[in-house]
N, C-alpha and C. Protein backbone atom coordinates (compact mmCIF):
# COMPACT_ATOMS: atom_id res chain seq x y z
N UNK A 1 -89.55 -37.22 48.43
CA UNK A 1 -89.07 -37.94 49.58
C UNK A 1 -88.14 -37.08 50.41
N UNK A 2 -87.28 -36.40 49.55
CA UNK A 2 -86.68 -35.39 50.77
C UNK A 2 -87.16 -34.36 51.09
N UNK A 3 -88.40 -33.71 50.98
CA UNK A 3 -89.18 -32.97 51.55
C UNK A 3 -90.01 -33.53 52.71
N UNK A 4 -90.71 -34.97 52.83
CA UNK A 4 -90.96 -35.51 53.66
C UNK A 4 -89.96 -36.17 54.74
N UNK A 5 -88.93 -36.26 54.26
CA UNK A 5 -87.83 -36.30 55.47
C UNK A 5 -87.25 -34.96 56.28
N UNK A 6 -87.52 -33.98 55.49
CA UNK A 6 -87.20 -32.61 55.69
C UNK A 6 -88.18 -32.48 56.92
N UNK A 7 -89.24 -32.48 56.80
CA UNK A 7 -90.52 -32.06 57.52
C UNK A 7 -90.71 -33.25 58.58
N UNK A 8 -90.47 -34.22 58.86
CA UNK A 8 -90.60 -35.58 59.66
C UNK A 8 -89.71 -34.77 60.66
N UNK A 9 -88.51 -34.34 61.15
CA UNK A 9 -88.16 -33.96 62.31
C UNK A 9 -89.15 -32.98 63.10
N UNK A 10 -89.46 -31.87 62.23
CA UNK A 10 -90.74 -30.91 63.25
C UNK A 10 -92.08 -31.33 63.31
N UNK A 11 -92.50 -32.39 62.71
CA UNK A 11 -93.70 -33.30 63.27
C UNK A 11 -93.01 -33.63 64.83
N UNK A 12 -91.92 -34.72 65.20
CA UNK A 12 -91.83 -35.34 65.85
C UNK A 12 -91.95 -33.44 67.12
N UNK A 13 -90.86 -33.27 66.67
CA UNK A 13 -90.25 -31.52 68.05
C UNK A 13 -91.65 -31.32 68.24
N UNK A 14 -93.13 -31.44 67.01
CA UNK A 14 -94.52 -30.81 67.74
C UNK A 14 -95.38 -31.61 68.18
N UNK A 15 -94.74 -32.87 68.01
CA UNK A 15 -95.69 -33.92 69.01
C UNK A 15 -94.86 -34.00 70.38
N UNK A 16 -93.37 -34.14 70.79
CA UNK A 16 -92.70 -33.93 71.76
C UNK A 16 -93.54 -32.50 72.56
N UNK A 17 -93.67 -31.63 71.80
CA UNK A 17 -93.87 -29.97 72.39
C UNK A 17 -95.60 -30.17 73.01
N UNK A 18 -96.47 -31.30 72.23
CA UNK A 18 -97.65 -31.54 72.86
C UNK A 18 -98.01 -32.08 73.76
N UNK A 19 -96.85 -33.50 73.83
CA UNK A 19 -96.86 -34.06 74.66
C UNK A 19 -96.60 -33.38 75.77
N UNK A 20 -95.58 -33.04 76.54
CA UNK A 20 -94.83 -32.35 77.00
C UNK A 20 -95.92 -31.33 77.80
N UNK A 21 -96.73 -30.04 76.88
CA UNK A 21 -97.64 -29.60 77.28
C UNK A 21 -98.76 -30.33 78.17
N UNK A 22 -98.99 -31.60 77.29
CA UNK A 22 -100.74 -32.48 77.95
C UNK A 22 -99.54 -32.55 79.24
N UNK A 23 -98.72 -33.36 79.54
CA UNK A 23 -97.83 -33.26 81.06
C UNK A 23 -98.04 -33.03 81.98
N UNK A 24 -97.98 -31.56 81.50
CA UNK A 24 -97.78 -30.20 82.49
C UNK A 24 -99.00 -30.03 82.81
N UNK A 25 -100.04 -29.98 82.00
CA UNK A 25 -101.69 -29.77 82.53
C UNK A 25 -101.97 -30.41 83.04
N UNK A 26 -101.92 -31.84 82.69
CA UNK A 26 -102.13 -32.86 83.79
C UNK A 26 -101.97 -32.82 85.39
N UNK A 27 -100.65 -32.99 85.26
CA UNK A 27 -99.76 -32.20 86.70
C UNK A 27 -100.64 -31.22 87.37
N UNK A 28 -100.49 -30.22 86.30
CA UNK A 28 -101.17 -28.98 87.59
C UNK A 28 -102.78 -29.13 87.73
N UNK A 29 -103.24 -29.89 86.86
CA UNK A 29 -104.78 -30.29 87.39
C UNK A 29 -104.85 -31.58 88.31
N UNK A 30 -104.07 -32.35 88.44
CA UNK A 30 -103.91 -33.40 89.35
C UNK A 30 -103.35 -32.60 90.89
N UNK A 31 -102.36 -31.50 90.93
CA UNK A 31 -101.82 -31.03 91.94
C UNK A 31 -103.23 -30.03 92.50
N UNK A 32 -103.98 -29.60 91.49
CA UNK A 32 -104.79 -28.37 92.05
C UNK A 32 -105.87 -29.28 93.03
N UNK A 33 -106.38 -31.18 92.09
CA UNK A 33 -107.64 -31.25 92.66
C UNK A 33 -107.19 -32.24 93.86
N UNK A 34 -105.76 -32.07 94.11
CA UNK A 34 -105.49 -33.14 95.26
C UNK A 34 -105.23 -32.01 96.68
N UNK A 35 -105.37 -30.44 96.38
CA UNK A 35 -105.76 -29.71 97.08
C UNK A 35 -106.47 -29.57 98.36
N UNK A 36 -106.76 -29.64 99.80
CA UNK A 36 -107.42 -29.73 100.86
C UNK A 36 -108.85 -28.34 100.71
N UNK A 37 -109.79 -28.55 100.42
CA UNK A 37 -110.49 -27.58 100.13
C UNK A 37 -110.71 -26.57 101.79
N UNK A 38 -110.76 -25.63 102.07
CA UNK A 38 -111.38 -24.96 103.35
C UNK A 38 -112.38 -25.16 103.30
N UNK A 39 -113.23 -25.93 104.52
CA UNK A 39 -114.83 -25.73 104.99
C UNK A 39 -115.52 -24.42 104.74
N UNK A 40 -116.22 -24.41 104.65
CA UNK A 40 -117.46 -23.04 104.88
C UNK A 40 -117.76 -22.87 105.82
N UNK A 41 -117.03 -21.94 107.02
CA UNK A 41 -117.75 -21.69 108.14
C UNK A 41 -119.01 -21.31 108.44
N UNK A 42 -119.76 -21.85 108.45
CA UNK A 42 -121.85 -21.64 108.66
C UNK A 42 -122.11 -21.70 109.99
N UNK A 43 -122.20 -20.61 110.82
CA UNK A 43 -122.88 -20.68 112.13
C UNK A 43 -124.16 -20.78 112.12
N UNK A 44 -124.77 -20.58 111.29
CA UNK A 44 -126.56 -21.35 110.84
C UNK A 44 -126.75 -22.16 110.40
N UNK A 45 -125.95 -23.07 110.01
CA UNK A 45 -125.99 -24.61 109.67
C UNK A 45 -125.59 -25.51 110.83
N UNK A 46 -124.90 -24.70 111.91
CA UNK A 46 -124.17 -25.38 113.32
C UNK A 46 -125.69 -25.54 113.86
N UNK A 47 -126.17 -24.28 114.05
CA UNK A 47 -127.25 -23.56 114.83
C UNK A 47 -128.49 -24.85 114.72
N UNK A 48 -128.79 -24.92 113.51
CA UNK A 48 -129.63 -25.57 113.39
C UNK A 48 -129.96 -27.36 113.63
N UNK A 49 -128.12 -27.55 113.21
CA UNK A 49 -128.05 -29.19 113.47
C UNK A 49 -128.11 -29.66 115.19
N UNK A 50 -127.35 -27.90 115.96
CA UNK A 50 -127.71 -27.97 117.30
C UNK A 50 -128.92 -28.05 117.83
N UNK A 51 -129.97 -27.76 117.27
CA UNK A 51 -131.54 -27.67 117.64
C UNK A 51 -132.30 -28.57 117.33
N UNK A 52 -131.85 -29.47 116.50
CA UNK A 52 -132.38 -31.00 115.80
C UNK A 52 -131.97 -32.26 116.87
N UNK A 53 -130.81 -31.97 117.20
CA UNK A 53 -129.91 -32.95 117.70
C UNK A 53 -130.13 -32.57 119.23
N UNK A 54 -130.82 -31.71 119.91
CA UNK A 54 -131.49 -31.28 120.65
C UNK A 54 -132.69 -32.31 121.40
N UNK A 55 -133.70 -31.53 120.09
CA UNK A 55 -135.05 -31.91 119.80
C UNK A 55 -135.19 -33.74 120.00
N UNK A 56 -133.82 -33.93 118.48
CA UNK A 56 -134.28 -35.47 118.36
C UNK A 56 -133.89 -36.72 119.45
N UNK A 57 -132.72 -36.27 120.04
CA UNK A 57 -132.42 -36.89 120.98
C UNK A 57 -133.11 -36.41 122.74
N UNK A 58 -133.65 -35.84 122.75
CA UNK A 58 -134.79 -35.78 123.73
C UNK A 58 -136.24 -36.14 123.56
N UNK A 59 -136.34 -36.35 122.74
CA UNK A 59 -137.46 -37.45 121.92
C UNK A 59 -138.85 -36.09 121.53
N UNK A 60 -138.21 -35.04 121.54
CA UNK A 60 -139.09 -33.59 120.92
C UNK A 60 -139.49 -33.76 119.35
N UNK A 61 -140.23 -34.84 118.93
CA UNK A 61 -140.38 -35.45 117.43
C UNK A 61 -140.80 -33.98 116.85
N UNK A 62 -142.26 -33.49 117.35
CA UNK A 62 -142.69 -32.19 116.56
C UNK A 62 -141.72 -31.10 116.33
N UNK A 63 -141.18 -30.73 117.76
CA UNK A 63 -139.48 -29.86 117.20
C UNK A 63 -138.54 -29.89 116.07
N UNK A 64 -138.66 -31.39 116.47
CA UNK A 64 -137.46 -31.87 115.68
C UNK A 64 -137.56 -31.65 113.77
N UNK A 65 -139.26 -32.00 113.10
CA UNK A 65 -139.53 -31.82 111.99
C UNK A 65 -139.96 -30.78 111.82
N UNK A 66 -139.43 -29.72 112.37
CA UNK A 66 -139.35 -28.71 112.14
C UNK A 66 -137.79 -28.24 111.19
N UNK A 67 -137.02 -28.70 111.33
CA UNK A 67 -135.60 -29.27 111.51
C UNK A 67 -134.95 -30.06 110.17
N UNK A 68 -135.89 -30.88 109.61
CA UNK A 68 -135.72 -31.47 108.72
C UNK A 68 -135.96 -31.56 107.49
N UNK A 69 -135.41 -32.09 106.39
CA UNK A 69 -136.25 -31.94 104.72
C UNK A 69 -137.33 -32.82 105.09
N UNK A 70 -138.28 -32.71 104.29
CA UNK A 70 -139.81 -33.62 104.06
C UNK A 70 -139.85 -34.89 103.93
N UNK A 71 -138.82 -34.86 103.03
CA UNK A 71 -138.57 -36.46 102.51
C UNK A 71 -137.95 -37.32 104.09
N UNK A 72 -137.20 -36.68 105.12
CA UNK A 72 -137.51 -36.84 106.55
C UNK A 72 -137.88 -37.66 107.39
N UNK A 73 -139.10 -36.82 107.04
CA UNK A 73 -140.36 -36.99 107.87
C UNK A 73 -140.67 -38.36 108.41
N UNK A 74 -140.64 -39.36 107.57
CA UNK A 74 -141.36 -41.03 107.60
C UNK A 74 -140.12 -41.00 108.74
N UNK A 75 -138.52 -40.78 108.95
CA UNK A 75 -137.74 -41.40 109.97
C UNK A 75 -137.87 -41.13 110.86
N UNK A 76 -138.65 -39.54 111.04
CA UNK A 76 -138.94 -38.78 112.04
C UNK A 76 -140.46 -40.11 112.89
N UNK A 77 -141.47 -40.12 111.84
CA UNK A 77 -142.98 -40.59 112.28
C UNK A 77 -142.30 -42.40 112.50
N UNK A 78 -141.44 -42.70 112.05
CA UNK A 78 -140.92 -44.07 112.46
C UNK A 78 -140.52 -44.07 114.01
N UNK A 79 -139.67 -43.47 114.22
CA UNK A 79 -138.82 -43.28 115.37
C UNK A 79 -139.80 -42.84 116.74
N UNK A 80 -140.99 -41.98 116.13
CA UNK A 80 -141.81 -41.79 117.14
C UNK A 80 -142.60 -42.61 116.95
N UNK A 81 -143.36 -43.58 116.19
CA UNK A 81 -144.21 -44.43 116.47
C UNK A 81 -143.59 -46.03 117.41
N UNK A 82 -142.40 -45.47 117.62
CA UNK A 82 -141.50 -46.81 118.64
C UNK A 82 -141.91 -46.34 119.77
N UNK A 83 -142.17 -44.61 120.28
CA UNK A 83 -141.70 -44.60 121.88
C UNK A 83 -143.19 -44.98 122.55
N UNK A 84 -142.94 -45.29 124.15
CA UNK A 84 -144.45 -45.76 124.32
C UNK A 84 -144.40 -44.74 125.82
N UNK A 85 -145.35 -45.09 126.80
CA UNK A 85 -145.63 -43.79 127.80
C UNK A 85 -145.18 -43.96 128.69
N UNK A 86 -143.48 -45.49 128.68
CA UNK A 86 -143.29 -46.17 129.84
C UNK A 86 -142.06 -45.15 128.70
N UNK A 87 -141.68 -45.32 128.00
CA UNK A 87 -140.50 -44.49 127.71
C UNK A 87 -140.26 -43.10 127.55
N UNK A 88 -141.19 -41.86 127.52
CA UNK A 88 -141.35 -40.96 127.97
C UNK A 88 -141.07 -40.80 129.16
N UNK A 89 -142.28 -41.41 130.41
CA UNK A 89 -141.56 -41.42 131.85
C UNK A 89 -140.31 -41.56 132.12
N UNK A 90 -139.49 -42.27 131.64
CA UNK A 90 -138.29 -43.11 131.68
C UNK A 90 -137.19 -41.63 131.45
N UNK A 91 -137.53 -41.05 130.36
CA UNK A 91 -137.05 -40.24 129.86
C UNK A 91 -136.81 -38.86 130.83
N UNK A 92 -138.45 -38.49 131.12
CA UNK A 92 -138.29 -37.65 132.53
C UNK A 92 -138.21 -37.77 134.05
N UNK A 93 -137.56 -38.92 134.08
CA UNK A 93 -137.18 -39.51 135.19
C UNK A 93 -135.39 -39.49 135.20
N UNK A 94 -135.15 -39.06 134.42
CA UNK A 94 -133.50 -39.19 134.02
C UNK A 94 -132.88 -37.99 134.58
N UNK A 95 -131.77 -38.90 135.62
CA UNK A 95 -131.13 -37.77 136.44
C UNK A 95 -130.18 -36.62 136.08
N UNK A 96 -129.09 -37.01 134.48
CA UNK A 96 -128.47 -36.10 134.28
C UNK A 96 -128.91 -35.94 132.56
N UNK A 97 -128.94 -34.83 132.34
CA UNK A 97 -129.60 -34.12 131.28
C UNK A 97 -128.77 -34.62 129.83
N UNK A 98 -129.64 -34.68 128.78
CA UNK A 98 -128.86 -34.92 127.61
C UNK A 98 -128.01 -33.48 127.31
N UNK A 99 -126.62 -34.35 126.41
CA UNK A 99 -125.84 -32.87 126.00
C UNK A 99 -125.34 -32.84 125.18
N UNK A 100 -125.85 -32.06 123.83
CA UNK A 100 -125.63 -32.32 122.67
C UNK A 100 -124.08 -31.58 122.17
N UNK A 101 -123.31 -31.49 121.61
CA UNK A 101 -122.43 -30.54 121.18
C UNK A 101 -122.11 -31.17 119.45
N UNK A 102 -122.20 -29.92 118.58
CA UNK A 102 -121.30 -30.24 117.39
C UNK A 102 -120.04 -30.18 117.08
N UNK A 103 -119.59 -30.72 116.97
CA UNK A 103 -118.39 -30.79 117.24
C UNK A 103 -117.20 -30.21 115.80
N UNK A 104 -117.88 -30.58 115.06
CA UNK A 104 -117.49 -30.31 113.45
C UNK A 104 -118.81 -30.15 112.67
N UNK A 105 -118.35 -29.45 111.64
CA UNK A 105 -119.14 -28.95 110.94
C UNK A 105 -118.28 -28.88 109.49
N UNK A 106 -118.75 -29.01 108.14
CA UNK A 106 -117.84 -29.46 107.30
C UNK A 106 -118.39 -29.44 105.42
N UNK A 107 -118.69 -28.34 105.13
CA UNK A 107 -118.94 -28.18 103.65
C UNK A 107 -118.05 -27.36 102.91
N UNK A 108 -118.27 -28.01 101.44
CA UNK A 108 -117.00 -27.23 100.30
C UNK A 108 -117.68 -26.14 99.96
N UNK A 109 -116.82 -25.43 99.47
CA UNK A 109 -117.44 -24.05 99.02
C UNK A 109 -118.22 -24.19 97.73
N UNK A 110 -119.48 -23.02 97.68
CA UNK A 110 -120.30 -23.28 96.88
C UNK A 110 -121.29 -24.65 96.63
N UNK A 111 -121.39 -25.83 97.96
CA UNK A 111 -121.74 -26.72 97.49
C UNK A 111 -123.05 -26.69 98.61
N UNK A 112 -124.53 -26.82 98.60
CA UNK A 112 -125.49 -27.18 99.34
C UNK A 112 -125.67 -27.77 100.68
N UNK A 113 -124.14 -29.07 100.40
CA UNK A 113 -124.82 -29.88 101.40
C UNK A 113 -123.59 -29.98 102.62
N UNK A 114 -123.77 -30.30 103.80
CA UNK A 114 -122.75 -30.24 104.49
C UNK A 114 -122.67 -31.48 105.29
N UNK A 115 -121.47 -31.81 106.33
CA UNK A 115 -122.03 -33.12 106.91
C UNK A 115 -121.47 -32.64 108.60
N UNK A 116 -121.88 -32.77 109.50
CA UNK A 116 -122.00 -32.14 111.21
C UNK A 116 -121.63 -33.74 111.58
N UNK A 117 -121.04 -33.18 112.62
CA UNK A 117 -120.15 -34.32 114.09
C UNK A 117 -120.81 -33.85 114.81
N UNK A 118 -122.01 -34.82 114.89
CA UNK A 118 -122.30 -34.11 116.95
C UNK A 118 -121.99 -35.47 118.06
N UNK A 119 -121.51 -34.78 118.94
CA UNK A 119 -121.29 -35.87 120.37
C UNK A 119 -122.71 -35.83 121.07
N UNK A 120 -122.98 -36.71 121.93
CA UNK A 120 -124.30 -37.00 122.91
C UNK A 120 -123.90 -37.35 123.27
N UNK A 121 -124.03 -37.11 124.66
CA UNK A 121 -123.70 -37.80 126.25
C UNK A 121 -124.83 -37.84 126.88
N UNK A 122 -125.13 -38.64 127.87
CA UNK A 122 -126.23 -39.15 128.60
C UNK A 122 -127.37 -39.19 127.94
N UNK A 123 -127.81 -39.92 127.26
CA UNK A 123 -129.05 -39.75 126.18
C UNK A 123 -129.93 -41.29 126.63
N UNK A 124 -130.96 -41.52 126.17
CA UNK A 124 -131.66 -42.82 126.22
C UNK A 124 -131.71 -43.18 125.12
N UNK A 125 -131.48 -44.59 124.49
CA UNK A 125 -131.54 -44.79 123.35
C UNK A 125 -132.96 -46.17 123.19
N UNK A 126 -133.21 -46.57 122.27
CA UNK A 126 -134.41 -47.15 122.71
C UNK A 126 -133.89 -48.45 122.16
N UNK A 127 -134.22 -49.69 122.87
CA UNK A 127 -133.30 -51.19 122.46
C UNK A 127 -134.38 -51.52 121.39
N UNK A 128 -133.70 -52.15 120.74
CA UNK A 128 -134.24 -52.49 119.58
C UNK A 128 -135.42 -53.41 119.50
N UNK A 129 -134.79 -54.97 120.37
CA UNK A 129 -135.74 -56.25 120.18
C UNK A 129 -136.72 -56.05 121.60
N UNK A 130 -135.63 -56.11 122.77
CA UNK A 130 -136.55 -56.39 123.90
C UNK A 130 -137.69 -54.84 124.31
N UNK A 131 -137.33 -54.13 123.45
CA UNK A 131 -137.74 -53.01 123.92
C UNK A 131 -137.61 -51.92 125.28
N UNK A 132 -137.89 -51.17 125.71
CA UNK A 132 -137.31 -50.59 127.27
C UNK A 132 -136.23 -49.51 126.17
N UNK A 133 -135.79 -48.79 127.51
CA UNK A 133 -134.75 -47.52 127.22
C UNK A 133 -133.45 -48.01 127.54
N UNK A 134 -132.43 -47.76 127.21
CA UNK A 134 -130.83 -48.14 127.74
C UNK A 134 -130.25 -46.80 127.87
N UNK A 135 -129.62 -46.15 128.65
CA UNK A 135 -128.68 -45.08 128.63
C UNK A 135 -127.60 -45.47 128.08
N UNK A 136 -127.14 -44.24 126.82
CA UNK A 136 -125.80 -44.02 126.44
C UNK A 136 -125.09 -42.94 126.86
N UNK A 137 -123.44 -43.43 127.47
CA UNK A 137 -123.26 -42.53 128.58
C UNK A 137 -122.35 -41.49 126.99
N UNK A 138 -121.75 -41.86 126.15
CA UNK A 138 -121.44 -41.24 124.80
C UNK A 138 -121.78 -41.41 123.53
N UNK A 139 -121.68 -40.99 122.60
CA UNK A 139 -121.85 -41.32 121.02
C UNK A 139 -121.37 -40.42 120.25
N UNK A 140 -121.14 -40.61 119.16
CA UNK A 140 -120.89 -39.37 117.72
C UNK A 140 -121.87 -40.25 116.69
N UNK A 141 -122.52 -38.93 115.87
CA UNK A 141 -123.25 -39.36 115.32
C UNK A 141 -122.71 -38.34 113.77
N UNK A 142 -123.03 -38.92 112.60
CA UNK A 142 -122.53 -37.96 111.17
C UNK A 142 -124.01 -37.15 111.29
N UNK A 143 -124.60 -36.14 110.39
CA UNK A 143 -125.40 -35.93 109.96
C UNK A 143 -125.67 -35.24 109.00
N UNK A 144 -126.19 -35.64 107.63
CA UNK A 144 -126.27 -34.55 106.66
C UNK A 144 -126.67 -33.55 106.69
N UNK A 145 -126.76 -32.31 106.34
CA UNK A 145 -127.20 -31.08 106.09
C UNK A 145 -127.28 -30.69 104.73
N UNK A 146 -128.56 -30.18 103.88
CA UNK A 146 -129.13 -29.32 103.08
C UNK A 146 -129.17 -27.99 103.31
N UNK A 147 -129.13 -27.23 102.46
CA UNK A 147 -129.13 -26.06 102.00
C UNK A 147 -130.00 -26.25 101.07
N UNK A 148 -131.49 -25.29 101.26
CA UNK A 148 -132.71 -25.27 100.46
C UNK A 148 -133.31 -23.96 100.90
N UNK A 149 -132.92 -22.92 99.38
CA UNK A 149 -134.17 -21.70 99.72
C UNK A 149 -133.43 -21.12 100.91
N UNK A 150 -131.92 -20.86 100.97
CA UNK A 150 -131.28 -20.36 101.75
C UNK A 150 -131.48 -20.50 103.83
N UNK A 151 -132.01 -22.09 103.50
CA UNK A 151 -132.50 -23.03 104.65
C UNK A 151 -131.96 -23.94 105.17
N UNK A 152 -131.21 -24.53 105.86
CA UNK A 152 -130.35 -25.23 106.04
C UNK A 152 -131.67 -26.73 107.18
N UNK A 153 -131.95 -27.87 106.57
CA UNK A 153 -132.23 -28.72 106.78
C UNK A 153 -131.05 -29.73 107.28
N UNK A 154 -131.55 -30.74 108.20
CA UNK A 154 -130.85 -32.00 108.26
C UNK A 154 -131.94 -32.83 107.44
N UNK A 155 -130.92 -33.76 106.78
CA UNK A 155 -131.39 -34.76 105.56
C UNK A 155 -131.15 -36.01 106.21
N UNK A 156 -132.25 -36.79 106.58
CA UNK A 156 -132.58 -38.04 107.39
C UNK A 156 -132.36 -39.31 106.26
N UNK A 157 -131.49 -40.27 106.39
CA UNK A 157 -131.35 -41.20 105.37
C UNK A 157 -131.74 -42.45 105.92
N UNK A 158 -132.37 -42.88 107.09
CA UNK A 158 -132.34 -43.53 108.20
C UNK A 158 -132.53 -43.12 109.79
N UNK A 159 -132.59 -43.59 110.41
CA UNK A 159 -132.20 -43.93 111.98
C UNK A 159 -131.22 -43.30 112.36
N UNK A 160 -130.75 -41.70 112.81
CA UNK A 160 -129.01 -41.69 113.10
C UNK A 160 -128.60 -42.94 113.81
N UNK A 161 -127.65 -43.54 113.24
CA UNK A 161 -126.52 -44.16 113.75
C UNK A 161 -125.22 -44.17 114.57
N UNK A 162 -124.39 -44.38 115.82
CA UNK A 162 -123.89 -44.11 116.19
C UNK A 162 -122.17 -44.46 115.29
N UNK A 163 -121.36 -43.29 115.41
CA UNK A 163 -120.12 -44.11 114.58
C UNK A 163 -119.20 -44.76 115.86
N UNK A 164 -119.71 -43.69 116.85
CA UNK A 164 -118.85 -44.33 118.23
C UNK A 164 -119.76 -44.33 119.52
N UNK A 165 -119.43 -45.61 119.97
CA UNK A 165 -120.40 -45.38 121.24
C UNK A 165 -119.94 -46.25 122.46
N UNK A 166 -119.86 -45.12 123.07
CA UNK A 166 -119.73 -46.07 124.70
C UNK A 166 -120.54 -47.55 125.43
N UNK A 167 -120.41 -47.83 126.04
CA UNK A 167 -121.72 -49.00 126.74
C UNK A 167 -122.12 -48.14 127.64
N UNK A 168 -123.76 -48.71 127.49
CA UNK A 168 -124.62 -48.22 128.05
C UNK A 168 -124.50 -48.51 129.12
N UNK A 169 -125.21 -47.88 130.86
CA UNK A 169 -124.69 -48.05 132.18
C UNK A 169 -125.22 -49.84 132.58
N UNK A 170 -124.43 -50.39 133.33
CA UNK A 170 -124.62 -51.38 133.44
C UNK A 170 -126.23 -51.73 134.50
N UNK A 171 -126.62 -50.83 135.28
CA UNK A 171 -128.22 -50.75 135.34
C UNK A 171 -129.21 -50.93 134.73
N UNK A 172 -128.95 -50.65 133.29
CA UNK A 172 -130.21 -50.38 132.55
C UNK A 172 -129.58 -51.74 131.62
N UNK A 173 -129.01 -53.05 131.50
CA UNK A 173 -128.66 -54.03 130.86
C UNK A 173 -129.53 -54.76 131.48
């Protein structure tokens, strides 16, 4: 018994000394992963979401799947099986030109996939129920990006969506 009382204080000093340690790791792995990572600057991942966002919003469908992963494709052949030959005209009848810009661009290091801010100004967007074209005089749109085979794809999950958007000109309502 007094050998086990002997020895009961440096149990406790090496569970204190463990504890103490797990702490500190904790800490500095909680401080490292609450870290702001730097983007990957990719001027060929800009390049390319610029030429999609181009393509897709000028209604250039074949361009455009050029542009995209495969799996894609169906949002691409969706989106063009909406336009009709009254919305084409419509399209080249339009007095000030679409204008795409990315605005951000935004992947972690070492990681495939990235996600692009592009703005559109003056674009036609196509109404949903009644059908016809509406001009949008702004928008931001997200868009994924892949990295495949040292290829940088946009990855279609849907319809781009607008996150912000102006009203369309009160003419075309």
């Amino acid at each position: 018994m007094i050998i086990d009382n002997y020895f009961l204080p440096l149990y406790f000093i090496k569970i204190y000394d463990m504890k103490k340690t797990s702490f500190l790791a904790l800490g500095i792995l909680l401080l490292t992963s609450c870290l702001e990572q730097e983007p990957v600057p990719n001027a060929e991942a800009r390049n390319r979401v610029q030429a999609f966002a181009e393509a897709y919003f000028n209604y250039d469908f074949q361009r455009a799947a050029e542009l995209v992963t495969p799996e894609s494709m169906k949002w691409l052949r969706f989106a063009a099986s909406n336009i009709t030959q009254q919305d084409i005209d419509m399209l080249n009848a339009q007095e000030t030109p679409t204008v795409v810009d990315v605005t951000d661009y935004w992947q972690a290091p070492g990681d495939s996939m990235g996600t692009a801010t592009v703005e559109v100004t003056d674009y036609l967007q196509k109404k949903a129920i009644e059908g016809g074209m509406q001009l949008i005089e702004e928008a931001t749109f997200q868009l994924t990006v892949v990295e495949r085979e040292g290829v940088y794809y946009v990855r279609m999950e849907g319809l781009p969506r607008s996150g912000t958007q102006s009203r369309g000109s009160a003419g075309d309502e």
